[in-house]
Protein backbone atom coordinates (compact mmCIF):
# COMPACT_ATOMS: atom_id res chain seq x y z
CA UNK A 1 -40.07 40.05 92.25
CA UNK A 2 -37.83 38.67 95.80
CA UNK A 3 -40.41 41.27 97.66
CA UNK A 4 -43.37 39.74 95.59
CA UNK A 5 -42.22 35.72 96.22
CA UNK A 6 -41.34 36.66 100.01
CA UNK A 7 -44.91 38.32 100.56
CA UNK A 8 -46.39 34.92 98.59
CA UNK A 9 -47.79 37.31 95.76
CA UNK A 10 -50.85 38.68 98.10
CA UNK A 11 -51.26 42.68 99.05
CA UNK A 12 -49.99 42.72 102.54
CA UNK A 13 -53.08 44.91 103.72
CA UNK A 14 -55.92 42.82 102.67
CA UNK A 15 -54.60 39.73 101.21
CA UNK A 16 -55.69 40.61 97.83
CA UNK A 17 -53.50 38.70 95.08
CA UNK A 18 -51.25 40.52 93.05
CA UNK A 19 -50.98 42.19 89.76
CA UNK A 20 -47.70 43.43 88.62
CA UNK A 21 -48.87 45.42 86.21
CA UNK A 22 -51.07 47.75 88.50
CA UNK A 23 -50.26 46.81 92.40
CA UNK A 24 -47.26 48.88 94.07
CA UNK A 25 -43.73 47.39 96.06
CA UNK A 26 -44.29 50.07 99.21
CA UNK A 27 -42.07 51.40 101.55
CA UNK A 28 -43.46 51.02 104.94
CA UNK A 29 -41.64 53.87 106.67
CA UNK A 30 -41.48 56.54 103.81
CA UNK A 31 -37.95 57.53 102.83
CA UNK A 32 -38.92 60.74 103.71
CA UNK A 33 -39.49 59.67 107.67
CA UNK A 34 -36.30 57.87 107.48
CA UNK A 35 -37.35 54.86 105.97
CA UNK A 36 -34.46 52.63 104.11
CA UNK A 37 -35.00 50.43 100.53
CA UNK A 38 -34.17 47.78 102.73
CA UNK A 39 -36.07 44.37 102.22
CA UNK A 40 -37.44 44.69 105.64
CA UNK A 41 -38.98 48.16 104.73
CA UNK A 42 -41.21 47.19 101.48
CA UNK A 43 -44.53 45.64 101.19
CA UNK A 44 -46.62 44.53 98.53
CA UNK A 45 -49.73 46.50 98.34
CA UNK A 46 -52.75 46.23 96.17
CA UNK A 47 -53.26 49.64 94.28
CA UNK A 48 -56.32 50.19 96.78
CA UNK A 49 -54.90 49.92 99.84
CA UNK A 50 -51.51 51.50 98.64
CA UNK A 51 -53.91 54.75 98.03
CA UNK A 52 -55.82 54.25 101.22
CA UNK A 53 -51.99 54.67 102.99
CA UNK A 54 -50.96 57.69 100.60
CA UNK A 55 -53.52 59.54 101.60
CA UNK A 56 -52.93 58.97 105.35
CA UNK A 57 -49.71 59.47 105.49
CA UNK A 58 -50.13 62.71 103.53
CA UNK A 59 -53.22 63.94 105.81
CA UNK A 60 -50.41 63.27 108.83
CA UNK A 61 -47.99 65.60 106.90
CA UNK A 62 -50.52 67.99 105.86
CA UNK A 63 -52.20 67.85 109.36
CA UNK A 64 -56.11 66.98 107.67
């Protein structure tokens, strides 16, 4: 919930509010690219836009 509060309960894409029961805590750099669990590395995003950036970052991996 200290991600939630600091991001003021809104998806940090498009503002959307939140839903804990279906929205996602993300990690902006994947901990696969080096990314930490850090604070500073999650974002609240809206279960839209957090599978708007899946698919991106797997068409970057995947080179589609």
């Amino acid at each position: 919930m200290r991600i939630a509060a600091r991001d003021s309960f809104c998806c940090a894409q498009c503002g959307r509010a939140w839903n804990e029961h279906i929205d996602h805590v993300d990690h902006r750099v994947p901990l696969e690219a080096g990314g930490s669990n850090d604070d500073a590395n999650l974002q609240l995003l809206c279960v839209d836009c957090h599978a708007r950036k899946t698919a991106a970052e797997a068409a970057g991996r995947f080179g589609r």
